[in-house]
Protein backbone atom coordinates (compact mmCIF):
# COMPACT_ATOMS: atom_id res chain seq x y z
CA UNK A 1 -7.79 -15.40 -16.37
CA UNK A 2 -10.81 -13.40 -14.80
CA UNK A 3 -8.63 -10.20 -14.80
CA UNK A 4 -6.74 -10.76 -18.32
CA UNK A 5 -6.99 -13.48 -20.61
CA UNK A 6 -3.81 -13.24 -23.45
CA UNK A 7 -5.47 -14.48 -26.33
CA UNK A 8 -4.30 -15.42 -29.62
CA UNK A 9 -1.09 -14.23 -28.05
CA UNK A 10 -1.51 -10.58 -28.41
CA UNK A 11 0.24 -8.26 -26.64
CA UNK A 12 0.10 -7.95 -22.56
CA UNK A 13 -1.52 -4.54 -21.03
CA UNK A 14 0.68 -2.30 -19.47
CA UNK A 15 -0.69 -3.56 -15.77
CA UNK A 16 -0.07 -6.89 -16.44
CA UNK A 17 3.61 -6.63 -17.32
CA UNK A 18 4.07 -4.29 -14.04
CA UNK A 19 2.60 -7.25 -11.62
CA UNK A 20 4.34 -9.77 -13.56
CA UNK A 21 7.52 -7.22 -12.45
CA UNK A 22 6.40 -6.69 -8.91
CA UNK A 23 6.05 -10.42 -8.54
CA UNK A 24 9.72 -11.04 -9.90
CA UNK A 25 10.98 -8.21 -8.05
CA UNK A 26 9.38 -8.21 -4.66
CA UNK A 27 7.36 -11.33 -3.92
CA UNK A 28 8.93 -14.15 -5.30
CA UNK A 29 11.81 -14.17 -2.54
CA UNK A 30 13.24 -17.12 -3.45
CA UNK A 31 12.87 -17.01 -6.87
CA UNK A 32 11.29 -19.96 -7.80
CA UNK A 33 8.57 -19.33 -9.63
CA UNK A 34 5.52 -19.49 -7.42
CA UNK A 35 4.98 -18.03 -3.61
CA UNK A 36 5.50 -19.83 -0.49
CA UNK A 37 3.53 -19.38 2.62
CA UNK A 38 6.48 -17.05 4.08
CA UNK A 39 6.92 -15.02 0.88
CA UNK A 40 2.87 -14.43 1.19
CA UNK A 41 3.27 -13.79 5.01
CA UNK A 42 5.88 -10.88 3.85
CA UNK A 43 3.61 -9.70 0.97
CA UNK A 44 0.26 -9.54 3.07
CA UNK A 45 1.90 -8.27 6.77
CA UNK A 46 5.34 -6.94 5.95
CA UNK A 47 7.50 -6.21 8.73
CA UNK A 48 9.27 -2.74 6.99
CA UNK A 49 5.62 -1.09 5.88
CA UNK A 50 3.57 1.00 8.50
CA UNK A 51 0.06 0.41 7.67
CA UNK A 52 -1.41 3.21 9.80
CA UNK A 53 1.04 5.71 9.03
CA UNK A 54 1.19 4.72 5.32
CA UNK A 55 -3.33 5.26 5.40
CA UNK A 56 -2.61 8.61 7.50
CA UNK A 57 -0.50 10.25 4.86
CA UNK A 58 -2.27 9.31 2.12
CA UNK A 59 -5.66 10.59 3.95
CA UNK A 60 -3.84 13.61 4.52
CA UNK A 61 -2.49 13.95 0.96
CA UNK A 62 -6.17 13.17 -0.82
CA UNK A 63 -7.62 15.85 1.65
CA UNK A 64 -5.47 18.47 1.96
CA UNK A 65 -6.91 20.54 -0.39
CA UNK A 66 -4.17 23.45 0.29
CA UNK A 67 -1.29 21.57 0.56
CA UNK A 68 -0.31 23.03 4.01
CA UNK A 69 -0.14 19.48 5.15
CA UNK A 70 -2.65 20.22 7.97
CA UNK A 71 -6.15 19.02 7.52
CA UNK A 72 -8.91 21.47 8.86
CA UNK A 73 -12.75 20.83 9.36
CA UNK A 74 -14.10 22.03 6.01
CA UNK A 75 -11.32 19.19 4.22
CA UNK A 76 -12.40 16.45 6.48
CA UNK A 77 -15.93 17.21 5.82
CA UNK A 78 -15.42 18.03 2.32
CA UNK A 79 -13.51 14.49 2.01
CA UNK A 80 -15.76 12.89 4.87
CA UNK A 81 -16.22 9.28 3.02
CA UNK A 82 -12.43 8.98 2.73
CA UNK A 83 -12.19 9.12 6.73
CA UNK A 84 -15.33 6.95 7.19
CA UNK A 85 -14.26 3.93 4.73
CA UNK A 86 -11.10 4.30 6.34
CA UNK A 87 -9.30 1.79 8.88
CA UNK A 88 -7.19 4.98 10.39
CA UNK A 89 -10.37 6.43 11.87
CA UNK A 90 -11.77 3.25 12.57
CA UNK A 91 -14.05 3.46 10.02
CA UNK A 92 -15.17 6.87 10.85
CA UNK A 93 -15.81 6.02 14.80
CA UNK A 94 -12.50 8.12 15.72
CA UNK A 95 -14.48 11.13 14.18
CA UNK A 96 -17.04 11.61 16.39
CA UNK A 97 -14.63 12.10 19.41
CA UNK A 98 -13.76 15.45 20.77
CA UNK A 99 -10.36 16.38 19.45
CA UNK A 100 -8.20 19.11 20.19
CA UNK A 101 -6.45 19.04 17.04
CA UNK A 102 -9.66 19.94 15.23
């Protein structure tokens, strides 16, 4: 109800109708209705999702401002509070290293 409040029974946003999807779909395992400790343990830390892989490509694809698929200085500095709010980088410490990839 903070998020969307149906009232008067009008019709649902578009958003709505996809989580209510994603929940019936994906996170409501066992399909009864409501989510379990282990379907929330599968939702918040899924075993088949790379989290650090899944924040370097989309760093990589919200900076690469060439599409080469290789970042260079000017993107990274051009993009630099992407990297420093980011986990991948931990939170920007990662960037003050030497690196010969730079």
């Amino acid at each position: 109800a903070d998020m969307f409040a149906n009232e008067e029974g009008g019709p649902e946003p578009d958003w709505v109708i996809t989580e209510r999807e994603q929940f019936s779909d994906f996170r409501d395992l066992n399909k009864d209705g409501k989510m379990d400790k282990e379907e929330i343990q599968h939702w918040i830390l899924p075993q088949d999702y790379d989290h650090a892989l899944a924040e370097a490509r989309h760093l990589v694809y919200e900076s690469d401002a060439d599409k080469d698929k290789k970042l260079t200085k000017e993107e990274i500095l051009d993009n630099w509070n992407m990297f420093v709010g980011s986990q991948a980088t931990n939170y920007g410490e990662d960037l003050t290293r030497n690196h010969d990839e730079l």
